[in-house]
C-alpha atoms as a PDB file:
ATOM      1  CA  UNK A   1     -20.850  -9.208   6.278  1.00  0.00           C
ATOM      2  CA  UNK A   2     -17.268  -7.678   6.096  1.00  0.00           C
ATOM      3  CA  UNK A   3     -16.676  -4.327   8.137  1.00  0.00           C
ATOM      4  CA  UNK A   4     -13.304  -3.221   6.880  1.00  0.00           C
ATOM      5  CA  UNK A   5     -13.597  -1.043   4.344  1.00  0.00           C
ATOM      6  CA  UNK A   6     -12.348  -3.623   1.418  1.00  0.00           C
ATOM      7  CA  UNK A   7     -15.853  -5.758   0.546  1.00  0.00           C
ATOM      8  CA  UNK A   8     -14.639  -6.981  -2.855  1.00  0.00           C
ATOM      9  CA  UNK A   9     -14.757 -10.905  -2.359  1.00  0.00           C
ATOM     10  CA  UNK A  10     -11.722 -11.611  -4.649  1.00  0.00           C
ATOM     11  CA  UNK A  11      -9.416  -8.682  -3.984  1.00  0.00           C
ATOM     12  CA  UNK A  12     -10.170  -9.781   0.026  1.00  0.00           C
ATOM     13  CA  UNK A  13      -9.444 -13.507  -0.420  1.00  0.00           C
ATOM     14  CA  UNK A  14      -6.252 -12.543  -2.428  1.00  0.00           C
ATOM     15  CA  UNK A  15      -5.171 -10.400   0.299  1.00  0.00           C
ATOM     16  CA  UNK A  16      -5.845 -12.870   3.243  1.00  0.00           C
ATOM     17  CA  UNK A  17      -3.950 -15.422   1.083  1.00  0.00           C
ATOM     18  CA  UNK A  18      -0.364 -13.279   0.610  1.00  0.00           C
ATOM     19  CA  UNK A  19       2.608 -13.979   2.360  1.00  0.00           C
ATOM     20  CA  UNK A  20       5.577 -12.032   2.342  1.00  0.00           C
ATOM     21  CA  UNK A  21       6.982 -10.434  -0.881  1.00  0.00           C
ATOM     22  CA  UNK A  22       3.973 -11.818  -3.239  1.00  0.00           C
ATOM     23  CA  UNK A  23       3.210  -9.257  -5.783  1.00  0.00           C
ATOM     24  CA  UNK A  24       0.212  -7.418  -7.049  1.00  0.00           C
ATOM     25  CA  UNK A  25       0.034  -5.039  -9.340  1.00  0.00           C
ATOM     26  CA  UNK A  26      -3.241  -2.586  -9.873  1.00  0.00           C
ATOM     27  CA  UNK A  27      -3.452  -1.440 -13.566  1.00  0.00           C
ATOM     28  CA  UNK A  28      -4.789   1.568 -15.335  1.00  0.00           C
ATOM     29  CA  UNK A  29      -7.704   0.362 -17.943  1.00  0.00           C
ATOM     30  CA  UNK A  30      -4.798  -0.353 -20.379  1.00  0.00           C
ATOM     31  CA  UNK A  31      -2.098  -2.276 -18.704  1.00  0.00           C
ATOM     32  CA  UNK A  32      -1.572  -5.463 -20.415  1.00  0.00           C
ATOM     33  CA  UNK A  33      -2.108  -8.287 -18.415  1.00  0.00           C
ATOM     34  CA  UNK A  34       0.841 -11.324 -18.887  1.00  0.00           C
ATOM     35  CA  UNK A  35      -0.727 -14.498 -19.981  1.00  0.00           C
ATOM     36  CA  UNK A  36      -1.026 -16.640 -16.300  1.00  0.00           C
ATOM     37  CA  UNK A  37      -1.478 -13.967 -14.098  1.00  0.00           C
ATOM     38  CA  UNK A  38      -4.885 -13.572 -12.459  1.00  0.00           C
ATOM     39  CA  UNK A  39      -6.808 -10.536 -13.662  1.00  0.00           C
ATOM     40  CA  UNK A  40      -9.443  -9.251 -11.114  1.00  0.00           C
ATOM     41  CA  UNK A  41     -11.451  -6.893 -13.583  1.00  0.00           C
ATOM     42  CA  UNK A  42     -13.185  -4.121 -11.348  1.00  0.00           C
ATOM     43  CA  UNK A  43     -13.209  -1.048 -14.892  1.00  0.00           C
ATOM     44  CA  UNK A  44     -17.039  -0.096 -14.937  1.00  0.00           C
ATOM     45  CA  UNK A  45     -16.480   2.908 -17.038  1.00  0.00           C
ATOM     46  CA  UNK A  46     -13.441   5.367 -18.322  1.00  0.00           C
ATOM     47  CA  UNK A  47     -12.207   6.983 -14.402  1.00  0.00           C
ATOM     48  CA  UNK A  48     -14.502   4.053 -12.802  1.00  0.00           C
ATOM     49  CA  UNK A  49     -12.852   2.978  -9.964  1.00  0.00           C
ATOM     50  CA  UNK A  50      -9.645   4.921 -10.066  1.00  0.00           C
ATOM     51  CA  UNK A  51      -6.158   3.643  -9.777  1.00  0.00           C
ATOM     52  CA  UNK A  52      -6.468   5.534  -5.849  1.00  0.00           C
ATOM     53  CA  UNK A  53     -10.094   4.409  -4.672  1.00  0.00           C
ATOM     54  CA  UNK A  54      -8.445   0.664  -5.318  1.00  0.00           C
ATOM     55  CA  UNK A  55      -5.548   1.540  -4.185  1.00  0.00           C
ATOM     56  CA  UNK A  56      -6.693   2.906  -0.904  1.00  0.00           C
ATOM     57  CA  UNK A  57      -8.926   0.183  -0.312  1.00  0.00           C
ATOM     58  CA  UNK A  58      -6.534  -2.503  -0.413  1.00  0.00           C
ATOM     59  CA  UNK A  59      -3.769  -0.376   1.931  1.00  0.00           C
ATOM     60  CA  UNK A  60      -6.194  -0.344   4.453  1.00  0.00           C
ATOM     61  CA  UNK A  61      -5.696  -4.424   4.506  1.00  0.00           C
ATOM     62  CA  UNK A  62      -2.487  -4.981   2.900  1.00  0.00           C
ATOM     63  CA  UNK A  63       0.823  -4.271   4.943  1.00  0.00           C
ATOM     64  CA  UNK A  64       3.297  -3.316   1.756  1.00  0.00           C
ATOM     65  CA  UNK A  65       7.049  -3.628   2.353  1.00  0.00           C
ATOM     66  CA  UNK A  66       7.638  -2.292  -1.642  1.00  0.00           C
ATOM     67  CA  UNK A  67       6.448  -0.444  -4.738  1.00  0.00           C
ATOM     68  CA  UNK A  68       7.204   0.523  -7.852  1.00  0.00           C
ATOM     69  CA  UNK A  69       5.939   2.933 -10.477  1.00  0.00           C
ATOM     70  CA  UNK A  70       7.124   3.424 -14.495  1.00  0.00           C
ATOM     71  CA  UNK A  71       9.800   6.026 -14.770  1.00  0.00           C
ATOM     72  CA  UNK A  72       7.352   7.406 -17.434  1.00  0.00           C
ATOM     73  CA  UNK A  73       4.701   8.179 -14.703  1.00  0.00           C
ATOM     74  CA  UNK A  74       4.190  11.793 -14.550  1.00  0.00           C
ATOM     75  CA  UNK A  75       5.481  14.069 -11.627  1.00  0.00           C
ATOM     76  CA  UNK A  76       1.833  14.732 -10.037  1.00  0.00           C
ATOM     77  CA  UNK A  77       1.170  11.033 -10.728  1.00  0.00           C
ATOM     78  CA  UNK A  78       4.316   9.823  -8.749  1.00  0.00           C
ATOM     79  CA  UNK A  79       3.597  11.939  -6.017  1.00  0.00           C
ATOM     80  CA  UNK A  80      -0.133  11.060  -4.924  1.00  0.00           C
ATOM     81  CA  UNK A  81       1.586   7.483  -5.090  1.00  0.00           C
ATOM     82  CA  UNK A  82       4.392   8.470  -2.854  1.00  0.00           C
ATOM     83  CA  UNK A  83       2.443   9.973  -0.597  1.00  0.00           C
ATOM     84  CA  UNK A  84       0.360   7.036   0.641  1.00  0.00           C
ATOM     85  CA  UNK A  85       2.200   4.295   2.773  1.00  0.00           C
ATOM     86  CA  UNK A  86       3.474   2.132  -0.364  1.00  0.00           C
ATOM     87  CA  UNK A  87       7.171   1.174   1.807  1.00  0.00           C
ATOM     88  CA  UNK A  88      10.223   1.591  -0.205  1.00  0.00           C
ATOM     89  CA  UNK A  89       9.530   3.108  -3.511  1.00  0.00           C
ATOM     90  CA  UNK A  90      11.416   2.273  -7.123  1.00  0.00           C
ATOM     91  CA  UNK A  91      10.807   3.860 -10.367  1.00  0.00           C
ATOM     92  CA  UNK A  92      11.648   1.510 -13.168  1.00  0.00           C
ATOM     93  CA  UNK A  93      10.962   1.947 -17.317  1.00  0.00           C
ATOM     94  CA  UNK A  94       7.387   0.676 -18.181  1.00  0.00           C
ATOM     95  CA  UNK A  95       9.138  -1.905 -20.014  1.00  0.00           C
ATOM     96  CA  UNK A  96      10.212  -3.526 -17.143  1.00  0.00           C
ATOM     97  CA  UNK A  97       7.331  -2.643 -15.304  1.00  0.00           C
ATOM     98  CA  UNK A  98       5.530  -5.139 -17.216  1.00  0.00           C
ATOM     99  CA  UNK A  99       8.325  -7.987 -17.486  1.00  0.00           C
ATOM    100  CA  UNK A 100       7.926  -7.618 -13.346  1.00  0.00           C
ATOM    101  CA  UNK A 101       4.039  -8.119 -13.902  1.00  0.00           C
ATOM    102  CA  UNK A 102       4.895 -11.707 -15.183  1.00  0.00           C
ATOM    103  CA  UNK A 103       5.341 -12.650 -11.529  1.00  0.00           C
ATOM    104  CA  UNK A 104       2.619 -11.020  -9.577  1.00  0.00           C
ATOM    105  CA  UNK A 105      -0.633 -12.962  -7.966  1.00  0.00           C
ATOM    106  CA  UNK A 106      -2.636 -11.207  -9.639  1.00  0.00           C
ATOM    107  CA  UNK A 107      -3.275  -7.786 -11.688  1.00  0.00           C
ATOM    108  CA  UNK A 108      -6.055  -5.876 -10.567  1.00  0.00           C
ATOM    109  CA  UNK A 109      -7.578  -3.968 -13.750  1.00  0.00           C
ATOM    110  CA  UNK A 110      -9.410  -0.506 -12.812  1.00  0.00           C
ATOM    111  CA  UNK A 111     -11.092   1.856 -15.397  1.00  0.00           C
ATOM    112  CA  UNK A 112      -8.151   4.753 -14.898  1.00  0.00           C
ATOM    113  CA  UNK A 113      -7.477   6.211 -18.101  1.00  0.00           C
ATOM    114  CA  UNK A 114      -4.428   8.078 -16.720  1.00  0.00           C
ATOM    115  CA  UNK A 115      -0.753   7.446 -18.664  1.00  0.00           C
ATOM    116  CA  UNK A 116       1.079   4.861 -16.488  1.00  0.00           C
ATOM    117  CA  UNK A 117      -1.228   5.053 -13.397  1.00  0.00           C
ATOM    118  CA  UNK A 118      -0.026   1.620 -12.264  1.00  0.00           C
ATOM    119  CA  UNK A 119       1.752   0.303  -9.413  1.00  0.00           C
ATOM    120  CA  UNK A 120       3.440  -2.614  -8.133  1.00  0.00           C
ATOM    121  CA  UNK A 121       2.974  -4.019  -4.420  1.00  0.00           C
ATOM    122  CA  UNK A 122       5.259  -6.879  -2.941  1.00  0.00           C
ATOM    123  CA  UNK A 123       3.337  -7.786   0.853  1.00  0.00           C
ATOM    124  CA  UNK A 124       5.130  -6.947   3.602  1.00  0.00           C
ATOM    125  CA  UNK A 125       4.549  -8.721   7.218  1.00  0.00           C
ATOM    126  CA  UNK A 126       1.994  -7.003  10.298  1.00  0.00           C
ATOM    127  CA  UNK A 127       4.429  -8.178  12.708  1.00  0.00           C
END
């Protein structure tokens, strides 16, 4: 059994199978998903897991080079982003937010129910 803190099967195996500047994007519960991309479903419940328990779970086994948030995010909501080691941040209109989606590995769907609690990650390299 796994000791790192990440145990989900799928969001480990699409970790350990990123190279550098692959893109995924973890959604709030209603981010649309682009038709192709890989949805890894985790919503239980409205709040259940938050856009930050994923989030924290896959920084501690994902080296991120980039991010990006929707300009529409709110100020309290871009912060507790920024504040976590997400590399080089970009705001960008949720528009385009979700034309970027189109190209990411997967989108990883969590039960937030928080305006625009989504973020974009492009890998980085550990070396």
């Amino acid at each position: 059994m796994k000791k790192t803190t990440l145990l989900n099967a799928r969001l480990s195996g699409l970790i350990a199978s990123m190279g550098h500047g692959d893109l995924i994007v973890i959604g709030d519960a209603g981010l649309p998903v682009p038709p192709g991309v890989e949805v890894i479903d985790l919503a239980v419940t409205r709040g259940l897991p938050g856009v930050f328990d994923v989030l924290d779970a896959i920084l501690s086994e994902l080296e991120v080079e980039r991010s990006a948030l929707a300009t529409e995010a709110s100020v309290d909501l871009s912060a507790r982003f920024r504040e976590r080691a997400i590399g080089q941040v970009e705001t960008l209109p949720h528009e385009e937010f979700k034309r970027r989606s189109q190209a990411a590995r997967a989108v990883i769907r969590t039960g937030e129910c928080t305006p625009y609690a989504n973020i974009c990650l492009w890998a980085g390299v550990a070396f």
